[in-house]
PDB file of N, CA and C in Angstrom:
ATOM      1  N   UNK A   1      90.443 106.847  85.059  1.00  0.00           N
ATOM      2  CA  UNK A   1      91.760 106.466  84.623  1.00  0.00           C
ATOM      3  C   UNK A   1      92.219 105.265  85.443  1.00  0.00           C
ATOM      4  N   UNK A   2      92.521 103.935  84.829  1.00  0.00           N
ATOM      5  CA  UNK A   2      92.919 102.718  85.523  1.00  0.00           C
ATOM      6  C   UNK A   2      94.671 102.915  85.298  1.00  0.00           C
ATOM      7  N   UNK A   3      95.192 102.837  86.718  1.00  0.00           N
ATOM      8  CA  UNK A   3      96.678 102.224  86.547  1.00  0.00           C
ATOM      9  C   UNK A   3      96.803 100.574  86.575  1.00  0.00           C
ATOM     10  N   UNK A   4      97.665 100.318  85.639  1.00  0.00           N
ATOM     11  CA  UNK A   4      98.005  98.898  85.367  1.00  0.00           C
ATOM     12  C   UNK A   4      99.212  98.154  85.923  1.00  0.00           C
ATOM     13  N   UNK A   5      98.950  96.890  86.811  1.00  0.00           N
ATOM     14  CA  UNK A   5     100.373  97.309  87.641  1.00  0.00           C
ATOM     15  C   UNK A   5     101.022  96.692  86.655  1.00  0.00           C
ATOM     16  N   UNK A   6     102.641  96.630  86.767  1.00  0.00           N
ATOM     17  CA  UNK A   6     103.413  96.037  86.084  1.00  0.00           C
ATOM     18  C   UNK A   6     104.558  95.209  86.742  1.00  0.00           C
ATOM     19  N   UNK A   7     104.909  94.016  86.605  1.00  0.00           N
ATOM     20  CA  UNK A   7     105.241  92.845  87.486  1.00  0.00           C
ATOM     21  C   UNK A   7     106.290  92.724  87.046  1.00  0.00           C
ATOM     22  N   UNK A   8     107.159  94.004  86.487  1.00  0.00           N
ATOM     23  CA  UNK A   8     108.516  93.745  86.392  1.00  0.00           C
ATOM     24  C   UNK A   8     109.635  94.069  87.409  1.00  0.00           C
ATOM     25  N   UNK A   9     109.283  93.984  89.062  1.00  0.00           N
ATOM     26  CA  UNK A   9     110.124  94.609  89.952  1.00  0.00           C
ATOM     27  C   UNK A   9     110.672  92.919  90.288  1.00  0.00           C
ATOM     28  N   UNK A  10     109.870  92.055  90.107  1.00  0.00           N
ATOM     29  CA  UNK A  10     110.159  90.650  90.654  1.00  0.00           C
ATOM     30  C   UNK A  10     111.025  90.092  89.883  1.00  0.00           C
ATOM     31  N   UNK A  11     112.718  90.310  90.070  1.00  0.00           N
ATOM     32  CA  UNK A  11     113.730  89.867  89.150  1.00  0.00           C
ATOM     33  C   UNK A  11     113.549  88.510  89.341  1.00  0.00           C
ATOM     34  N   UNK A  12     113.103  87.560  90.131  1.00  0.00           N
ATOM     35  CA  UNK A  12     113.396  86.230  89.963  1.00  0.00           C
ATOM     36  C   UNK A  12     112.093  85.099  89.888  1.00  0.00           C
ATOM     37  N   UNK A  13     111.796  85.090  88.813  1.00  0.00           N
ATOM     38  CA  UNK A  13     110.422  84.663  88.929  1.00  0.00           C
ATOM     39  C   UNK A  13     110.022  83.278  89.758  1.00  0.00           C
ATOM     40  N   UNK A  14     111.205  82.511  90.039  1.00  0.00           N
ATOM     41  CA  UNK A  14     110.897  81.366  90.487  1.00  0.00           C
ATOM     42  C   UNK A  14     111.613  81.487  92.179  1.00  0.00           C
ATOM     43  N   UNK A  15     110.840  82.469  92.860  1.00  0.00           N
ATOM     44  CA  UNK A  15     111.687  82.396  94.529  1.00  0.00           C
ATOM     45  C   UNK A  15     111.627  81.529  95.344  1.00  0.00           C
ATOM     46  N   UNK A  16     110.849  80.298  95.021  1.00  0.00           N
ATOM     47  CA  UNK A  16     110.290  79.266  95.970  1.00  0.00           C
ATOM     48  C   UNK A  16     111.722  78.546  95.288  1.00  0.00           C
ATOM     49  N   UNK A  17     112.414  78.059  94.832  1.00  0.00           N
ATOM     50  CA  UNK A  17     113.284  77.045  94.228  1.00  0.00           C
ATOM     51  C   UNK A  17     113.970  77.878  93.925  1.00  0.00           C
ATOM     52  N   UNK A  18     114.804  78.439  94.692  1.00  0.00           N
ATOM     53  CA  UNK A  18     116.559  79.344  94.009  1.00  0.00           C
ATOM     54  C   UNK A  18     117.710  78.174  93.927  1.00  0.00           C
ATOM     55  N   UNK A  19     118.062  78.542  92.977  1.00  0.00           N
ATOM     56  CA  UNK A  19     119.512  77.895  91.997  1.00  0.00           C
ATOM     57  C   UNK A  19     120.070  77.506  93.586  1.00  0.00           C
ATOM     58  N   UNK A  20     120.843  76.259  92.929  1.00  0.00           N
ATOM     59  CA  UNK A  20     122.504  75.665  93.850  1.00  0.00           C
ATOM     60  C   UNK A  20     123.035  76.806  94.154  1.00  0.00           C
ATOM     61  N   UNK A  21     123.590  77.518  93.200  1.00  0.00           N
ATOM     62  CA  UNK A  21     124.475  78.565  93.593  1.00  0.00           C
ATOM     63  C   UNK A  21     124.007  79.734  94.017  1.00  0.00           C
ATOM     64  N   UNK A  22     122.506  80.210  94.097  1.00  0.00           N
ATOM     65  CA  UNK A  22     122.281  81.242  94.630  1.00  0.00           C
ATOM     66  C   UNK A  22     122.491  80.362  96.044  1.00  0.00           C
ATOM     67  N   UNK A  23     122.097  79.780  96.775  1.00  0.00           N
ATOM     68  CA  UNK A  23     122.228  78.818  98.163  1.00  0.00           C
ATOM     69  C   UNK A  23     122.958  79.192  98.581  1.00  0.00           C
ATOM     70  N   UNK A  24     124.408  78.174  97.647  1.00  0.00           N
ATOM     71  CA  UNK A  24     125.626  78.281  98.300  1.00  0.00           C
ATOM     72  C   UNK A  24     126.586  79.916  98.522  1.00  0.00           C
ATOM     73  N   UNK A  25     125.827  80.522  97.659  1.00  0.00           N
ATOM     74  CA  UNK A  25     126.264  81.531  97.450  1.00  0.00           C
ATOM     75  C   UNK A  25     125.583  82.562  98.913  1.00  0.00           C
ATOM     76  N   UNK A  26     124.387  82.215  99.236  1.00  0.00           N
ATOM     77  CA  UNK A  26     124.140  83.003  99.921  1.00  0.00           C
ATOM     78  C   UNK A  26     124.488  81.989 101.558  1.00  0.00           C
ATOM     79  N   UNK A  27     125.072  81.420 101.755  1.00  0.00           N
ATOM     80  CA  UNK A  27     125.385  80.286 102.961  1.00  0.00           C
ATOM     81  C   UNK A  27     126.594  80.643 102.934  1.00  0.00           C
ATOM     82  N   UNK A  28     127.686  81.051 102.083  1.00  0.00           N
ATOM     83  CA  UNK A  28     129.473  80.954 102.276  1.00  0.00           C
ATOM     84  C   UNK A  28     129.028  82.774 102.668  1.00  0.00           C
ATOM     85  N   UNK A  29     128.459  83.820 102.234  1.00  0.00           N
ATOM     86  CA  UNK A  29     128.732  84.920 102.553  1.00  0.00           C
ATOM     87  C   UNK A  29     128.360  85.235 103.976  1.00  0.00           C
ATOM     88  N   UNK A  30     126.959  84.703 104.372  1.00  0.00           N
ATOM     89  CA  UNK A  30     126.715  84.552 105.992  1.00  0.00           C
ATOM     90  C   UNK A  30     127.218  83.724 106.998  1.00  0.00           C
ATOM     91  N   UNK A  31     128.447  83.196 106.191  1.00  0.00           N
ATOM     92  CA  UNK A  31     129.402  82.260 106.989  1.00  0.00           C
ATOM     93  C   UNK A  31     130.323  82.888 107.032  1.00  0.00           C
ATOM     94  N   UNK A  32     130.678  84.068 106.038  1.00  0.00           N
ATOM     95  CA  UNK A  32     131.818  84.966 106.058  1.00  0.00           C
ATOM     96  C   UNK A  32     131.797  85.807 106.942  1.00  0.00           C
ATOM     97  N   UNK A  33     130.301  86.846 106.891  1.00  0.00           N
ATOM     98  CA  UNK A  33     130.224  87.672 108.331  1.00  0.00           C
ATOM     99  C   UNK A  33     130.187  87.060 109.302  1.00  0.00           C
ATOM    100  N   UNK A  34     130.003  85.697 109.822  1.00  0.00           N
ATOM    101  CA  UNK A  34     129.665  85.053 110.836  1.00  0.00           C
ATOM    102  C   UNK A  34     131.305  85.408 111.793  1.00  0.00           C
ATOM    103  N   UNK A  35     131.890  84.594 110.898  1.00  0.00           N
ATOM    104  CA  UNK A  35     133.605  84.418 111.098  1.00  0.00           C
ATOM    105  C   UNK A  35     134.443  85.519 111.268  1.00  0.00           C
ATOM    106  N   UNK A  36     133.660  87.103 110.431  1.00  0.00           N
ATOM    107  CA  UNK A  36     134.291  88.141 110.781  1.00  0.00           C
ATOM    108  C   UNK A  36     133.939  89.005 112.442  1.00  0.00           C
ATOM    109  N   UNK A  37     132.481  88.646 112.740  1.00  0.00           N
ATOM    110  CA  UNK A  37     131.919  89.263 113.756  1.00  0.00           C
ATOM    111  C   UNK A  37     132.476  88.568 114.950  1.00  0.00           C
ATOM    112  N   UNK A  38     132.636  87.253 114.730  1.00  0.00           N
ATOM    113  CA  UNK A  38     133.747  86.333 116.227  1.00  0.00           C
ATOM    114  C   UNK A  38     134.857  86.334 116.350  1.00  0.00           C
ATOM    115  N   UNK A  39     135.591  87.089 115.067  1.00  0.00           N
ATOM    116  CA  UNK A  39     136.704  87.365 115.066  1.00  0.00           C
ATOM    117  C   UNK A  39     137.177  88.363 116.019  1.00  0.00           C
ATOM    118  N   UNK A  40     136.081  89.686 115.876  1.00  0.00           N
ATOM    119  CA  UNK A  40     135.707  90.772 116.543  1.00  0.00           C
ATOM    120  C   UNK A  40     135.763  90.624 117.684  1.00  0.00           C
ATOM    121  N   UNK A  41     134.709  89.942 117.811  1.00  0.00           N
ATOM    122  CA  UNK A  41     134.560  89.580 118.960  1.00  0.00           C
ATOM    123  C   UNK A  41     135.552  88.748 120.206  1.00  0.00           C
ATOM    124  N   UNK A  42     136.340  88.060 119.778  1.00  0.00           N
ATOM    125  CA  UNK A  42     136.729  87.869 120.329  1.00  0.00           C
ATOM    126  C   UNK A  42     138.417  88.622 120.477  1.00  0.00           C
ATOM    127  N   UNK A  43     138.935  89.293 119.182  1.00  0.00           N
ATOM    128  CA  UNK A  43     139.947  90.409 119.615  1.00  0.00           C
ATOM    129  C   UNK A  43     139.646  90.825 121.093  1.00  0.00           C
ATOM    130  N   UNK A  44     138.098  91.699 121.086  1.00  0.00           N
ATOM    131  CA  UNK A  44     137.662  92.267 122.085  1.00  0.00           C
ATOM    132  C   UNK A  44     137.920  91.951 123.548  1.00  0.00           C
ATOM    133  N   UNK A  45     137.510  90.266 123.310  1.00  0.00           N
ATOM    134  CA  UNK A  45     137.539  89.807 124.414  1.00  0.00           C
ATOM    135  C   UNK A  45     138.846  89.106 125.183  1.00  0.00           C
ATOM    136  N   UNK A  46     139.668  88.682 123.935  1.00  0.00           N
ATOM    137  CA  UNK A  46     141.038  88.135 124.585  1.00  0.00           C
ATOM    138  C   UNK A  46     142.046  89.066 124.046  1.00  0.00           C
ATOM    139  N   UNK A  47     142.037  89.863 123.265  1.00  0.00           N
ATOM    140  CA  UNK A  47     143.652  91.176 123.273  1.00  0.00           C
ATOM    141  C   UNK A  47     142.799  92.786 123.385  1.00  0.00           C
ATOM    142  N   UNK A  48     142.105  93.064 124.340  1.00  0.00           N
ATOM    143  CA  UNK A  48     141.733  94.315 124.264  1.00  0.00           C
ATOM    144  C   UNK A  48     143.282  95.301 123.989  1.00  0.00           C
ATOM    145  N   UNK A  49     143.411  95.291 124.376  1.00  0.00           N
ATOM    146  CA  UNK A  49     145.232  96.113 124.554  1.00  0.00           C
ATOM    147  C   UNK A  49     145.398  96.081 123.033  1.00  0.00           C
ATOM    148  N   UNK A  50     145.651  95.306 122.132  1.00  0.00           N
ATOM    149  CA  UNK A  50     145.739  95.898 120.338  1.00  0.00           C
ATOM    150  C   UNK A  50     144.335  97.053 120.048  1.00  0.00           C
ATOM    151  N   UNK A  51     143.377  97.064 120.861  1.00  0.00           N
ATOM    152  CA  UNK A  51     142.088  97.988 120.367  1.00  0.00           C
ATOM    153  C   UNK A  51     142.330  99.113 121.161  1.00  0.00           C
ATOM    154  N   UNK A  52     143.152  99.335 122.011  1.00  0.00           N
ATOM    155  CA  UNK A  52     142.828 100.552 123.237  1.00  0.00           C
ATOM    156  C   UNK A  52     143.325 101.831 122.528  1.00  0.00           C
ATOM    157  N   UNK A  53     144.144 101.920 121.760  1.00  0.00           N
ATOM    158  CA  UNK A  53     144.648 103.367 121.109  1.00  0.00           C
ATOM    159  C   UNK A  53     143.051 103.891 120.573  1.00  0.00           C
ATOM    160  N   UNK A  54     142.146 103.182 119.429  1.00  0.00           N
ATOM    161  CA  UNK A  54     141.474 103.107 118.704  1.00  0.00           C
ATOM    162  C   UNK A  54     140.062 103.119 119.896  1.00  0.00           C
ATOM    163  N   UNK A  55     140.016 102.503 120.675  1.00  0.00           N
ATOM    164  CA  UNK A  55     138.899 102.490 121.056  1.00  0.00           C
ATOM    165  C   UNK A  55     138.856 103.926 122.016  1.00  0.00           C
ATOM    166  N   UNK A  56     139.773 104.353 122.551  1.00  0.00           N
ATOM    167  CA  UNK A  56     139.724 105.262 123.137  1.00  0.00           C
ATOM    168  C   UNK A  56     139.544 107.057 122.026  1.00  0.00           C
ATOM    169  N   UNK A  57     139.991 106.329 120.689  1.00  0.00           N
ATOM    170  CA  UNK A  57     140.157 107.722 120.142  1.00  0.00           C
ATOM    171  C   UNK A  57     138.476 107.835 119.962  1.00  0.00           C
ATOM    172  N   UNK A  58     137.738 106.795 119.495  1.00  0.00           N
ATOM    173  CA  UNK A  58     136.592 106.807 119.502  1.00  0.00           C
ATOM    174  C   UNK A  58     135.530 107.318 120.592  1.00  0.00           C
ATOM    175  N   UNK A  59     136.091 107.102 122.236  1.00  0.00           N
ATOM    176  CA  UNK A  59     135.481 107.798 123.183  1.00  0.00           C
ATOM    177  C   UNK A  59     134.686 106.234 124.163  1.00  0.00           C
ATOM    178  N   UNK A  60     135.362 105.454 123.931  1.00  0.00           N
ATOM    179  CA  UNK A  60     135.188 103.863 124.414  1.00  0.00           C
ATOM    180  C   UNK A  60     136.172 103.775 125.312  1.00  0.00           C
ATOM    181  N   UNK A  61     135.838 103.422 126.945  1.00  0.00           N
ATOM    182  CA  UNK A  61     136.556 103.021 127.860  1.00  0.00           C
ATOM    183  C   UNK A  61     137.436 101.993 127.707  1.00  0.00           C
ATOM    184  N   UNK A  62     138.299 101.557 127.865  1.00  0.00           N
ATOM    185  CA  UNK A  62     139.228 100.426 127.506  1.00  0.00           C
ATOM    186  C   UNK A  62     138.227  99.316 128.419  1.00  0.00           C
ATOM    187  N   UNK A  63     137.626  99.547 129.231  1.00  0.00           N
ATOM    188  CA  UNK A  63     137.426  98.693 130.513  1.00  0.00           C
ATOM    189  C   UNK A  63     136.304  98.158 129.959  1.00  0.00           C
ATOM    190  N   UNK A  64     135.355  98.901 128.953  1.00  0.00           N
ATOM    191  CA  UNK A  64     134.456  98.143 128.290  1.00  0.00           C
ATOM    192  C   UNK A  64     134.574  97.496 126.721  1.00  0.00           C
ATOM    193  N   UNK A  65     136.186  96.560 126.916  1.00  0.00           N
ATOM    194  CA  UNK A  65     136.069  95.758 126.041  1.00  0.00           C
ATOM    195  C   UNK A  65     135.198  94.316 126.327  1.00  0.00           C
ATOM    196  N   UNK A  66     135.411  94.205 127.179  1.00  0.00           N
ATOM    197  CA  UNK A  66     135.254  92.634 127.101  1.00  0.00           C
ATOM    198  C   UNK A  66     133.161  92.873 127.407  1.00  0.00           C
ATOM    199  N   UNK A  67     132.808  94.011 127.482  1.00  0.00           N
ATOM    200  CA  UNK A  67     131.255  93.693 127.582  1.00  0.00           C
ATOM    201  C   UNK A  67     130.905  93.952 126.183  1.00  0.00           C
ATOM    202  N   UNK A  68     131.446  94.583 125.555  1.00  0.00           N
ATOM    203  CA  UNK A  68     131.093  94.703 124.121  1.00  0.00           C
ATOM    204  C   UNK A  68     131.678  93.597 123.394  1.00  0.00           C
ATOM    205  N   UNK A  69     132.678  92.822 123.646  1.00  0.00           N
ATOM    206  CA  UNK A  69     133.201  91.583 123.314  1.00  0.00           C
ATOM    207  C   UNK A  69     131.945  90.362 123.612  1.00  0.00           C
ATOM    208  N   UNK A  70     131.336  90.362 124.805  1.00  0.00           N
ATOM    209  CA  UNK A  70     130.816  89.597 124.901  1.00  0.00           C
ATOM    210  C   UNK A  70     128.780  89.754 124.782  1.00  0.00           C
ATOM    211  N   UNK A  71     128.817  91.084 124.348  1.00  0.00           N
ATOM    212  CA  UNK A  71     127.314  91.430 123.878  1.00  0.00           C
ATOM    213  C   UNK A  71     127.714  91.159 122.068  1.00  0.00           C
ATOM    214  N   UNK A  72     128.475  91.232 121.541  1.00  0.00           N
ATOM    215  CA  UNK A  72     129.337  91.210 120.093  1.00  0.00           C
ATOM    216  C   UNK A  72     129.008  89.390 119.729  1.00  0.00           C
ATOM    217  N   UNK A  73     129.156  88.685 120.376  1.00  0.00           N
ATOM    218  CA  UNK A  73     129.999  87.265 120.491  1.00  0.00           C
ATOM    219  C   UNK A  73     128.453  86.531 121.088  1.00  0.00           C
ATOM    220  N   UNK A  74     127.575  87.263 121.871  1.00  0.00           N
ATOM    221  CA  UNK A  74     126.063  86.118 122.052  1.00  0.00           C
ATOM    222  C   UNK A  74     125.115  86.671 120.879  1.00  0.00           C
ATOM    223  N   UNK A  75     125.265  88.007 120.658  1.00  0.00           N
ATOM    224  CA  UNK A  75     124.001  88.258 119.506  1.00  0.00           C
ATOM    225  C   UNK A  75     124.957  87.725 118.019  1.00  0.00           C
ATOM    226  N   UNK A  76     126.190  87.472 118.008  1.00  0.00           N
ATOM    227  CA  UNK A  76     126.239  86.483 116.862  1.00  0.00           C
ATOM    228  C   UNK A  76     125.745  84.914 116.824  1.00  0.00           C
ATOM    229  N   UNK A  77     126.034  84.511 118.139  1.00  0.00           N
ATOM    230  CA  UNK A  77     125.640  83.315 117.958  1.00  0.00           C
ATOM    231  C   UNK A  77     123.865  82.901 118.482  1.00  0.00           C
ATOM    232  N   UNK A  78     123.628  83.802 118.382  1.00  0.00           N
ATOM    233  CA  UNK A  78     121.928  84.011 118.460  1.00  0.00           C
ATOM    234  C   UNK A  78     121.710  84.041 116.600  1.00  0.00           C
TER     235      UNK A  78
END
């Protein structure tokens, strides 16, 4: 008994050359998380005091904002 594969999982047949707008489309959304994670990041690092109710209900020292601010803030810009 031969199985036959079938080459319909590859929705985009042409992946070497994706559309303008798949591009831009995929460049504005990893520019979006980019902007949300330094945002983060830097709450963390310059108003810990708006996160401390929240970070503490979670079981997060207040005192370790600014290392998670600043482990947050190099592996984004890595």
């Amino acid at each position: 008994m031969t199985i036959k594969a079938n080459n319909t999982t590859n929705m985009n047949p042409n992946l070497k050359n994706p559309s303008r707008a798949c591009l831009w489309t995929g460049r504005i959304l990893g520019a979006v998380v980019v902007m949300v994670l330094l945002a983060d990041a830097g709450v963390l690092l310059l108003a810990p005091q708006l996160l401390a109710k929240n970070m503490e209900a979670t079981g997060f020292p207040i005192e370790l904002s600014a290392v998670i601010g600043g482990i947050l803030a190099a592996s984004t810009a890595l």
